[in-house]
Protein backbone atom coordinates (compact mmCIF):
# COMPACT_ATOMS: atom_id res chain seq x y z
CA UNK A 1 0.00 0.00 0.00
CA UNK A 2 1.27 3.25 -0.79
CA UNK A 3 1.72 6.20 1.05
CA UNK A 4 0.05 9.48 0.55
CA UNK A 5 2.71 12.09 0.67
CA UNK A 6 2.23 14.74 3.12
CA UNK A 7 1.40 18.15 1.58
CA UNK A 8 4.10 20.85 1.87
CA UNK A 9 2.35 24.55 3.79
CA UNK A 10 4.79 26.46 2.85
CA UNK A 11 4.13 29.75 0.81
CA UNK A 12 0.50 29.51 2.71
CA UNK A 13 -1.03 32.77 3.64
CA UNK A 14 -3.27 32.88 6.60
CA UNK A 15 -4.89 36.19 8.07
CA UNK A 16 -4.71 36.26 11.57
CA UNK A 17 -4.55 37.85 15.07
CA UNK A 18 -1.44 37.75 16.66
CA UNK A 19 -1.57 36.33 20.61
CA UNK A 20 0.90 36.18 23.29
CA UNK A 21 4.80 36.38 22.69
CA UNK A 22 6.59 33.01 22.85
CA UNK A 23 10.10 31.69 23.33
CA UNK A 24 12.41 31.90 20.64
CA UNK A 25 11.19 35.23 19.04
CA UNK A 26 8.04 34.61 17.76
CA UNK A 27 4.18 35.16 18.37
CA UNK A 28 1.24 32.45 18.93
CA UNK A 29 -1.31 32.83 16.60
CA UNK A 30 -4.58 30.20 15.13
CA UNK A 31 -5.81 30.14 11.80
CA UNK A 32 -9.61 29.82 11.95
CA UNK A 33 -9.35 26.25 11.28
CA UNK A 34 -7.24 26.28 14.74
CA UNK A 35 -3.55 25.28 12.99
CA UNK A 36 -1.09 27.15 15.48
CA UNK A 37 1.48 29.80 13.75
CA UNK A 38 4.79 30.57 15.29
CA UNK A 39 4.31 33.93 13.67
CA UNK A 40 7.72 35.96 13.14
CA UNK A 41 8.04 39.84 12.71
CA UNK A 42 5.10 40.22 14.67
CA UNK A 43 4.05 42.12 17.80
CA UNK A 44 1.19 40.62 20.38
CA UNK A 45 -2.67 41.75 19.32
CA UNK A 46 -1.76 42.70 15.89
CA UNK A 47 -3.90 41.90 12.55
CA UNK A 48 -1.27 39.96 10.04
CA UNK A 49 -0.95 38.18 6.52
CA UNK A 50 1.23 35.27 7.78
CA UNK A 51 2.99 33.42 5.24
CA UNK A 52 4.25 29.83 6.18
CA UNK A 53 8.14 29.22 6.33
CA UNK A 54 7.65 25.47 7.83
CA UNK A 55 5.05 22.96 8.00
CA UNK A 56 3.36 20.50 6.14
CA UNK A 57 -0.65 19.51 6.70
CA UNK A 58 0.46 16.93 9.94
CA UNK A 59 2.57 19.26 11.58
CA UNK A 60 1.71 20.53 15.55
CA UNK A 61 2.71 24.02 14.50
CA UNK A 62 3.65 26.54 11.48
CA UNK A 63 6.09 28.77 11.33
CA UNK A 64 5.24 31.88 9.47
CA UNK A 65 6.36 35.67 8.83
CA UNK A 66 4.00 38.35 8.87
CA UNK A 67 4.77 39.62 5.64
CA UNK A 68 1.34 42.48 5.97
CA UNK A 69 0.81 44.09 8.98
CA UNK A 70 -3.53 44.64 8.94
CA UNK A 71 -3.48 46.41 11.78
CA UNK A 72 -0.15 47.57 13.76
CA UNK A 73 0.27 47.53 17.41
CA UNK A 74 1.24 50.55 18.99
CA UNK A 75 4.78 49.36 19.88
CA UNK A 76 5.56 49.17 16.31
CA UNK A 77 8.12 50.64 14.90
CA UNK A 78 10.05 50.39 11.04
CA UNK A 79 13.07 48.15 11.83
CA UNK A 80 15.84 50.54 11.53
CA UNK A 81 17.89 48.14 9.50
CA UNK A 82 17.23 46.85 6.24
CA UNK A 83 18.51 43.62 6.16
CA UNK A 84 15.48 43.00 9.27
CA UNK A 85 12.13 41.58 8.15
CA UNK A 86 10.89 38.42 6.54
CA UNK A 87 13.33 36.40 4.41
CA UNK A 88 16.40 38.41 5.17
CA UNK A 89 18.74 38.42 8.54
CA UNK A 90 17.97 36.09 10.99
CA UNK A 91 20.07 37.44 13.56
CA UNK A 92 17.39 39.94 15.30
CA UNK A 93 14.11 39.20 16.35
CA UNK A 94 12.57 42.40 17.50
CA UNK A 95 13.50 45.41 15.12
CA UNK A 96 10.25 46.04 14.77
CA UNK A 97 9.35 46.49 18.53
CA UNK A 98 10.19 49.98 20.24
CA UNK A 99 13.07 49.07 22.57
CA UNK A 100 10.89 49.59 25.81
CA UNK A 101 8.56 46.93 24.47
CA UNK A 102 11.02 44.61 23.56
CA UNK A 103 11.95 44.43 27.40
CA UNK A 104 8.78 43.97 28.28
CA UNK A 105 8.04 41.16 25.74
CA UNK A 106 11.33 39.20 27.77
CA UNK A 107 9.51 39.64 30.57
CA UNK A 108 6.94 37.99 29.42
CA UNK A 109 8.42 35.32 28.17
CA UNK A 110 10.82 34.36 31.30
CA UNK A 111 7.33 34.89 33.39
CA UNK A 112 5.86 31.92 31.29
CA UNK A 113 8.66 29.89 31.58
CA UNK A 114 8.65 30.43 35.42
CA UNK A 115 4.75 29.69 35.84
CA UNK A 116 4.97 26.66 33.30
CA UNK A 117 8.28 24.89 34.39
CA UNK A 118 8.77 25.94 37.54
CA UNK A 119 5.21 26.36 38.80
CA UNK A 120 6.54 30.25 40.34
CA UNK A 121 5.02 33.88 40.03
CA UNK A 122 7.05 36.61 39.76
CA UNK A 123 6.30 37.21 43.34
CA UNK A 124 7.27 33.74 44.35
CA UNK A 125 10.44 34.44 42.61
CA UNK A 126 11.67 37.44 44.44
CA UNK A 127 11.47 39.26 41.19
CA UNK A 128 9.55 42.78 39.70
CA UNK A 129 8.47 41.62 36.59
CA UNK A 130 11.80 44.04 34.97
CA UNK A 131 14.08 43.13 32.18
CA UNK A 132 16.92 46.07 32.81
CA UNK A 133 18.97 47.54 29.85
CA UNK A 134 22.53 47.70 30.27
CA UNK A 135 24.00 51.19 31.18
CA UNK A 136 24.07 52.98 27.75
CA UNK A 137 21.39 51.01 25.89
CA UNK A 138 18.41 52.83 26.98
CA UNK A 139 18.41 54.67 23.55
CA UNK A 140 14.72 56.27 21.68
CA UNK A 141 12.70 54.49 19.33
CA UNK A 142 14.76 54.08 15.93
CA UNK A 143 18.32 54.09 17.45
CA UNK A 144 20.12 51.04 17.83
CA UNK A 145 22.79 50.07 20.55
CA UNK A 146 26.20 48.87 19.13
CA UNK A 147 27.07 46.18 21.22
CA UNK A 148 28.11 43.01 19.94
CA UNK A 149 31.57 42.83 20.46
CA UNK A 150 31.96 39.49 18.46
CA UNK A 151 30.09 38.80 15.31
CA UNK A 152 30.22 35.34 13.23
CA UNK A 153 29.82 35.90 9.43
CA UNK A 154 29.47 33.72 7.29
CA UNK A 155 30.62 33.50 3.26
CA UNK A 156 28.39 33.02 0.36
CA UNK A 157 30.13 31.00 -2.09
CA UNK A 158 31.09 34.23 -4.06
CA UNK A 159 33.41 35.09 -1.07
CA UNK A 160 30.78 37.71 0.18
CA UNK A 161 30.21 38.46 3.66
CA UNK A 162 26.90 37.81 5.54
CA UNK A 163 24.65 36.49 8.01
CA UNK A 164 22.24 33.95 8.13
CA UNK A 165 18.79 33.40 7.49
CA UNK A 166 16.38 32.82 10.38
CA UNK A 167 16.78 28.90 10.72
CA UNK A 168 18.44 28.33 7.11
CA UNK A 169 21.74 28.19 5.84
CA UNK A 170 21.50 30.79 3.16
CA UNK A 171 23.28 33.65 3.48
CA UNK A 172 21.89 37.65 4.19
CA UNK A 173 24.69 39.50 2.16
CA UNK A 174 24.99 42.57 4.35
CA UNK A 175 27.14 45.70 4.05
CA UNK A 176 26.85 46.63 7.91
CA UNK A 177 25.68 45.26 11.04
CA UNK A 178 23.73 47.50 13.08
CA UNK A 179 24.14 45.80 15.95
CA UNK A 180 27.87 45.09 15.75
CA UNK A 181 29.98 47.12 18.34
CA UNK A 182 32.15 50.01 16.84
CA UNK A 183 35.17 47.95 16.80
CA UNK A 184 34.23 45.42 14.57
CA UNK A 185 32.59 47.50 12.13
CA UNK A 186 35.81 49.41 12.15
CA UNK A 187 36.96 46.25 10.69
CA UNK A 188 35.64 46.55 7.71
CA UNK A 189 34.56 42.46 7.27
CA UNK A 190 31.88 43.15 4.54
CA UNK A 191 33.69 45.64 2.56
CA UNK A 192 36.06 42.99 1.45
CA UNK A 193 35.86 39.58 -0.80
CA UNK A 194 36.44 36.48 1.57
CA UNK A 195 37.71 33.82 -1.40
CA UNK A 196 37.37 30.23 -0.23
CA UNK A 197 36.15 31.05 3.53
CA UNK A 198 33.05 29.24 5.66
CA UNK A 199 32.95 31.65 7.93
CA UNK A 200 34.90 35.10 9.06
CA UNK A 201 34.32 35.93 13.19
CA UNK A 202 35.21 39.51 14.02
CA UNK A 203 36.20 39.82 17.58
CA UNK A 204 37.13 43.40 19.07
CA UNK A 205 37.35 43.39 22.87
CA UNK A 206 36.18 45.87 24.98
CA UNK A 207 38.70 45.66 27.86
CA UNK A 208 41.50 46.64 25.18
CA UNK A 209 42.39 47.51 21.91
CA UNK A 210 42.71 43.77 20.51
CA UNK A 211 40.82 42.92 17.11
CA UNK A 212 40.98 39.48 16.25
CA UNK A 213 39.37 37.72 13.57
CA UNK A 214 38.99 33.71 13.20
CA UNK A 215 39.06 32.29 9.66
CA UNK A 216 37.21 29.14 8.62
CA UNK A 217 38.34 27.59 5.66
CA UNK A 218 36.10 25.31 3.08
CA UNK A 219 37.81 22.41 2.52
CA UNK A 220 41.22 22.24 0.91
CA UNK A 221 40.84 26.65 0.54
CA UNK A 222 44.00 28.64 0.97
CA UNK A 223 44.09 31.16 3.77
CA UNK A 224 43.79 34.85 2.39
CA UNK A 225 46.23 37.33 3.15
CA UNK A 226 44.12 39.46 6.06
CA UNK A 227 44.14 43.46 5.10
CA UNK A 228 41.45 45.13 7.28
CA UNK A 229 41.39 48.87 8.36
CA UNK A 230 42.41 47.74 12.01
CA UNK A 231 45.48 46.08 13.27
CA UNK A 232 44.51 42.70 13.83
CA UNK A 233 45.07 39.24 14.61
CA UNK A 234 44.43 36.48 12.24
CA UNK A 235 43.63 32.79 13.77
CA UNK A 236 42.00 29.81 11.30
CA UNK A 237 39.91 27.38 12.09
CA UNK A 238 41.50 23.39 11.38
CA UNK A 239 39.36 21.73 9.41
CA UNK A 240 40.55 18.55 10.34
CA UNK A 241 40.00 19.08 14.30
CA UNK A 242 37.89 21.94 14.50
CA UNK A 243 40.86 23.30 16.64
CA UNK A 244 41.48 27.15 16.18
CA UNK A 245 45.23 27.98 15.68
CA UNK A 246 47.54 31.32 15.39
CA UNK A 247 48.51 32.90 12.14
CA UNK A 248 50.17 36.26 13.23
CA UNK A 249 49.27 38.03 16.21
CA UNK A 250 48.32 37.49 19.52
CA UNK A 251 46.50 34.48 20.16
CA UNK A 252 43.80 36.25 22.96
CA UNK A 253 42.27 39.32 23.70
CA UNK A 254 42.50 41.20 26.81
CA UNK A 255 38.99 41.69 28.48
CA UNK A 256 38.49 43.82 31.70
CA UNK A 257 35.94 42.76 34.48
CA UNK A 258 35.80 43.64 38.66
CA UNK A 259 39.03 45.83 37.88
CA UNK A 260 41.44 43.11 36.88
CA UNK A 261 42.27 41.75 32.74
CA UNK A 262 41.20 38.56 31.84
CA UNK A 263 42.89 36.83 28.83
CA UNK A 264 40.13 35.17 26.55
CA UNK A 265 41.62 32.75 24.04
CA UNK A 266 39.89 32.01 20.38
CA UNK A 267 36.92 30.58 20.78
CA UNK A 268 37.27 31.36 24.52
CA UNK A 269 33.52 32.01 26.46
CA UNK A 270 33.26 35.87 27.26
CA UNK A 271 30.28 37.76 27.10
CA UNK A 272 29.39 39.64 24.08
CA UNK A 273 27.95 42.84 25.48
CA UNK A 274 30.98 45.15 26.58
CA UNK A 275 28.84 45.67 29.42
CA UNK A 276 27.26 42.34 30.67
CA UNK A 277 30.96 41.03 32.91
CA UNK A 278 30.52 43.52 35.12
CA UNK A 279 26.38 43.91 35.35
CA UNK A 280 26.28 39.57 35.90
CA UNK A 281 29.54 39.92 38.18
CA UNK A 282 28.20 42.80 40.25
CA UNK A 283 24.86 40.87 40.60
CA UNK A 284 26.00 37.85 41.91
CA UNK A 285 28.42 38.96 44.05
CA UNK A 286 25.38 41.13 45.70
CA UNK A 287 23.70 37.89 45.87
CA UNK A 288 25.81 35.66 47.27
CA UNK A 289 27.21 38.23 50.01
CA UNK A 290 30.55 36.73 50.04
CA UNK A 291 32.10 36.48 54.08
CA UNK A 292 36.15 36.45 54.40
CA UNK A 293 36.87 32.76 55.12
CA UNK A 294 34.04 31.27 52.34
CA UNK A 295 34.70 27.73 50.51
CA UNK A 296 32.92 28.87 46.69
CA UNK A 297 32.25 26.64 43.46
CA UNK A 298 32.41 28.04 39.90
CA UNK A 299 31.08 25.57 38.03
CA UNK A 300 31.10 26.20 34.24
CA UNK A 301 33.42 28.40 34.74
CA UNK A 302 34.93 30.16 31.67
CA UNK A 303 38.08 31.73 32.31
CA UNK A 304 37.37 32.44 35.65
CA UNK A 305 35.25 35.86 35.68
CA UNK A 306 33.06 34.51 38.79
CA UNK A 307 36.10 32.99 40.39
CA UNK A 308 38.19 35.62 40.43
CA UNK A 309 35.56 37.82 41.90
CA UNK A 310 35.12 34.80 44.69
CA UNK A 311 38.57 34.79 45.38
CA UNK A 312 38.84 38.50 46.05
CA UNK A 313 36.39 38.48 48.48
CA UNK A 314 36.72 35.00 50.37
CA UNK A 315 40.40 36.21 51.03
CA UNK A 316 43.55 34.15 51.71
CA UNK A 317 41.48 31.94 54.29
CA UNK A 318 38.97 31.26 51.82
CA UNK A 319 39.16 28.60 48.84
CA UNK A 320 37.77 28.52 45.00
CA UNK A 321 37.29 25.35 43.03
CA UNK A 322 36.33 26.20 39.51
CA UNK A 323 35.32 23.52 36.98
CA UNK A 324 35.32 23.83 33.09
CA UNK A 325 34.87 21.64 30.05
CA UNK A 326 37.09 23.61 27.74
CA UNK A 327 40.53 22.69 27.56
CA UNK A 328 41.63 26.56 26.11
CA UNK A 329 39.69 28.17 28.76
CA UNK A 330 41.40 26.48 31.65
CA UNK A 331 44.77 27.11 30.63
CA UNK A 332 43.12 31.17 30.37
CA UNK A 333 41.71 30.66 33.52
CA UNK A 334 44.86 29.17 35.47
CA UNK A 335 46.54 32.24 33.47
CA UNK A 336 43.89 34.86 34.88
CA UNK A 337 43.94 33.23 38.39
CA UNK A 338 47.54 33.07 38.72
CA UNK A 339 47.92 35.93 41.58
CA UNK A 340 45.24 34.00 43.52
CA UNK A 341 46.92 30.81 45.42
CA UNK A 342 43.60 29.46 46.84
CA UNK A 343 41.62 28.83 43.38
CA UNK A 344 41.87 25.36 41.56
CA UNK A 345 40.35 25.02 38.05
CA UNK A 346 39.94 21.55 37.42
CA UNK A 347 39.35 20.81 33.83
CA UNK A 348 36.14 18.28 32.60
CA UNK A 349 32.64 18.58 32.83
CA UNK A 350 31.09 19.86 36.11
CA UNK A 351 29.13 16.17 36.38
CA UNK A 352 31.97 14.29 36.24
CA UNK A 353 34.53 16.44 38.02
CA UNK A 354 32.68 17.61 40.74
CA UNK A 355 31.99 13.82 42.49
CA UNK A 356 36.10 13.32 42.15
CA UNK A 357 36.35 16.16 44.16
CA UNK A 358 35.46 14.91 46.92
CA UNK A 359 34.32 17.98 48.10
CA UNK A 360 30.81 17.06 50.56
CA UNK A 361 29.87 20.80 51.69
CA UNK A 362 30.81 24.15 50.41
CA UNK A 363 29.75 27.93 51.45
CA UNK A 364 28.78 29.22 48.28
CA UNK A 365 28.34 28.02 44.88
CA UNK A 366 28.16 30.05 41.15
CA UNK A 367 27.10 27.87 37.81
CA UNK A 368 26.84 29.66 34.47
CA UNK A 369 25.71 26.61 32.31
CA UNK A 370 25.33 26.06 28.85
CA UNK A 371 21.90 26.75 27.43
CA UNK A 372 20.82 23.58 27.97
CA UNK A 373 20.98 24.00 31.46
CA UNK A 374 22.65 22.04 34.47
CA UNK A 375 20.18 19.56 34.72
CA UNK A 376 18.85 17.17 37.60
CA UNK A 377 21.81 14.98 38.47
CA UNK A 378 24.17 17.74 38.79
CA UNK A 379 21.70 20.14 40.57
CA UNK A 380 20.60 17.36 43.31
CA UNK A 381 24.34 16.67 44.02
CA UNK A 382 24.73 20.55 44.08
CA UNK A 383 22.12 20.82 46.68
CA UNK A 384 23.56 18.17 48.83
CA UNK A 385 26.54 20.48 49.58
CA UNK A 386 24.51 22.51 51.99
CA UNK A 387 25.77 26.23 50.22
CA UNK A 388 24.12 29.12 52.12
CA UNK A 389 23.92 30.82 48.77
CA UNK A 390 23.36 29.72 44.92
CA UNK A 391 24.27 32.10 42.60
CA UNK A 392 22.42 30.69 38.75
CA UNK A 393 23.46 32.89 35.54
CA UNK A 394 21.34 31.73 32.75
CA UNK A 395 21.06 32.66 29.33
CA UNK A 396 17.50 31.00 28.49
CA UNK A 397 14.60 31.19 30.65
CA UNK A 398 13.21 28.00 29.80
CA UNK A 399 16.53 25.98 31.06
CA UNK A 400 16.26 28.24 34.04
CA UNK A 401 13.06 27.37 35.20
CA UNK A 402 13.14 23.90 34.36
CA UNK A 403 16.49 23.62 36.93
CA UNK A 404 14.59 25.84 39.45
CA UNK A 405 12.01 23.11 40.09
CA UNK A 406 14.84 20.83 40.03
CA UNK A 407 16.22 22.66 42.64
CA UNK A 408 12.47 23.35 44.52
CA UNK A 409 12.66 19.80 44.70
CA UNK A 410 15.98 19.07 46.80
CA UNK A 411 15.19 21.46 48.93
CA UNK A 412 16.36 25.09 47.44
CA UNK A 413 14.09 28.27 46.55
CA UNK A 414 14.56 31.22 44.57
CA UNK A 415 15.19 34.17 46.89
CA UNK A 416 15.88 36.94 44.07
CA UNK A 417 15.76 37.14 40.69
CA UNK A 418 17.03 39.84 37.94
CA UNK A 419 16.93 40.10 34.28
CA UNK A 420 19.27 41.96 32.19
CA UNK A 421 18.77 43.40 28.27
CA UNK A 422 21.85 41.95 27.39
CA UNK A 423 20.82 40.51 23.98
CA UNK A 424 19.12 44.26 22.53
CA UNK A 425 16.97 43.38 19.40
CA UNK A 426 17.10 40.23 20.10
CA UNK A 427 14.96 37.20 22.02
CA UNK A 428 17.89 36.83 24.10
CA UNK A 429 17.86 37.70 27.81
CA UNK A 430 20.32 37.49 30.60
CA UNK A 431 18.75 36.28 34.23
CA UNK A 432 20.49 35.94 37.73
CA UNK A 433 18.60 33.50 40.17
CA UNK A 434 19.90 33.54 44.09
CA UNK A 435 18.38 30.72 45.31
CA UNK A 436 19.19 29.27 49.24
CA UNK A 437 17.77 26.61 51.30
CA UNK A 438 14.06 26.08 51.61
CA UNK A 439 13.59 26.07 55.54
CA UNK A 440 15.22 29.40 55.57
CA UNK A 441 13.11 32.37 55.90
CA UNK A 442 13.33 35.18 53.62
């Protein structure tokens, strides 16, 4: 018996009013036959044309763009850049949304997340319902903040410099990034033809003066000779290993966080807003209320932004352990820790590192884990080690919340929570969870 094939939606156009905002930059909306659209370029309560991206007739959901707006909502605004809007750049979400309502759209969305995985109100999690900018991005309706101080680009196969398409591999030729911090704009990545190249990353830190950009190769391609209008440094990407490796220049950059300079080697974690080390630092160090004498965890721990700030305030009598899957950013992070004699960074992943330790109780405890979260078995064994404070930097809500119950569940509560704008025209949001134990009153 043969099978009927499934018809293709794609190119559909549905008229419809746009619902609530969801995770991953998109609206909810229904067709009147009740088919739910994941409805892009959209703002909540809108009127729309929706034309389907993804789906066939058996799928759960659509997506769609609104390629017609029917009726607008008043946060809408013309995206200031023109490669933003259906079909074209996939790398911002909410161009369209004046920047006071994109806040409050994150808001909504980590709110969901809390009441849905986590089973918490705002209330319940010690937080006011605020997603704060960073200092410097609280700019009017039109303007956009420059702040991504690293910037992947990928190559069409004519050697011309781009981004990607919302979930697609095609490339959005652009000739500037709105978005992209000054310094690697002053770069001048687009102006140029990239000749046998994957992918160009721009890096320009803003703790120094160091540009750096990362060259991956297609296969068998020659490296280019690298003439920007910066001083830079060139690293490639092996395409045998996927390691990165030096071509001239130095082989870091120099960031600056809590006062001191961190080293970040390629493809080294650091955050991308120039701002974001020092907001996250300063909020979990407010959080945790470190006491002279502290033992501390940083688990996940990059190259050692939280640890270093742990060590500096736990003192000589006081002890880090920080624990980190990446073997480049330990050897930064033994580097950036070197004037501290009471931090460890043990290299490995947290859940198999941290039971070799050994270590049964511990005073404090930070984890900055991948999106994907921590996950049960490694936050049950984290709340065995009776910390008076949990410090939890997460960059999606839905991971967040889904660890929170974990944690609700061993016997740990959210005391405070923050959220920071530290993704602008973007879905992305920054949150800081303090959580301590459950018997102790608030």
């Amino acid at each position: 018996m043969q099978n009927t094939p499934v018809k293709s939606l794609i190119g559909e156009e549905y008229e419809v009013e746009v619902g609530p905002v969801a995770h991953g930059g998109h609206c909810i909306a229904r067709t009147e036959e009740g088919r739910v659209l994941f409805v892009r370029h959209a703002l909540p309560g809108e009127r729309v044309r929706a034309r389907v991206t993804e789906g066939e007739e058996s799928s759960r959901f659509l997506r769609a763009d609104a390629v017609e707006v029917l009726e607008a909502s008043k946060d809408r605004i013309e995206a200031p850049c023109p490669f933003a809007g259906p079909g074209k750049c996939g790398g911002c979400d909410w161009q369209h949304a004046k920047p006071g309502a994109q806040r409050r759209l994150k808001g909504e969305v980590i709110a969901e997340q809390l009441k849905r995985l986590a089973g918490l109100t705002p209330e319940e999690a010690g937080w006011d319902g605020t997603v704060v900018p960073a200092e410097g991005d609280k700019l009017p309706a039109g303007e956009v903040p420059q702040w991504r101080t690293r910037v992947q680009y990928a190559v069409d196969p004519e050697g011309r410099a781009g981004l990607r398409k919302h979930r697609s591999h095609e490339v959005q030729v652009i000739d500037h990034c709105m978005i992209a911090a000054r310094g690697v704009s002053e770069l001048g990545v687009e102006a140029r033809t990239w000749e046998g190249m994957a992918a160009v990353e721009a890096i320009a830190a803003s703790g120094s003066n160091d540009r750096q950009v990362i060259l991956t190769p297609r296969p068998g391609a020659r490296l280019p000779l690298v003439e920007l209008d910066k001083p830079v440094s060139v690293m490639r990407v092996d395409e045998k290993d996927g390691g990165v490796h030096r071509v001239h220049g130095r082989a870091f950059v120099r960031e600056r966080a809590d006062d001191r300079t961190h080293r970040v080697s390629s493809g080294g974690f650091w955050q991308v807003h120039p701002k974001a080390a020092d907001t996250l630092m300063k909020a979990v160090m407010q959080g945790l209320l470190p006491r002279k004498g502290d033992t501390a965890l940083d688990l996940y721990c990059g190259v050692g932004l939280f640890a270093g700030a742990l060590a500096d305030r736990v003192g000589d009598q006081g002890a880090v352990l920080g624990i980190e899957s990446g073997k480049r950013a330990v050897e930064d992070a033994r580097h950036n820790l070197a004037g501290f004699p009471r931090v460890r960074v043990e290299q490995g992943k947290v859940e198999s590192v941290l039971p070799r330790t050994g270590i049964t109780e511990v005073d404090l405890i930070v984890l900055d884990p991948p999106r994907a979260g921590a996950g049960k078995q490694t936050v049950r064994h984290l709340s065995g080690l009776g910390a008076r404070r949990i410090a939890y930097v997460a960059c999606d809500p839905a991971a967040l919340a889904r660890d929170l119950a974990y944690f609700a569940e061993s016997g740990y509560r959210v005391r405070t929570l923050r959220a920071f704008d530290l993704f602008p025209m973007t879905h992305h949001v920054e949150c800081v969870a303090i959580l301590e134990p459950a018997e102790k009153g608030r």
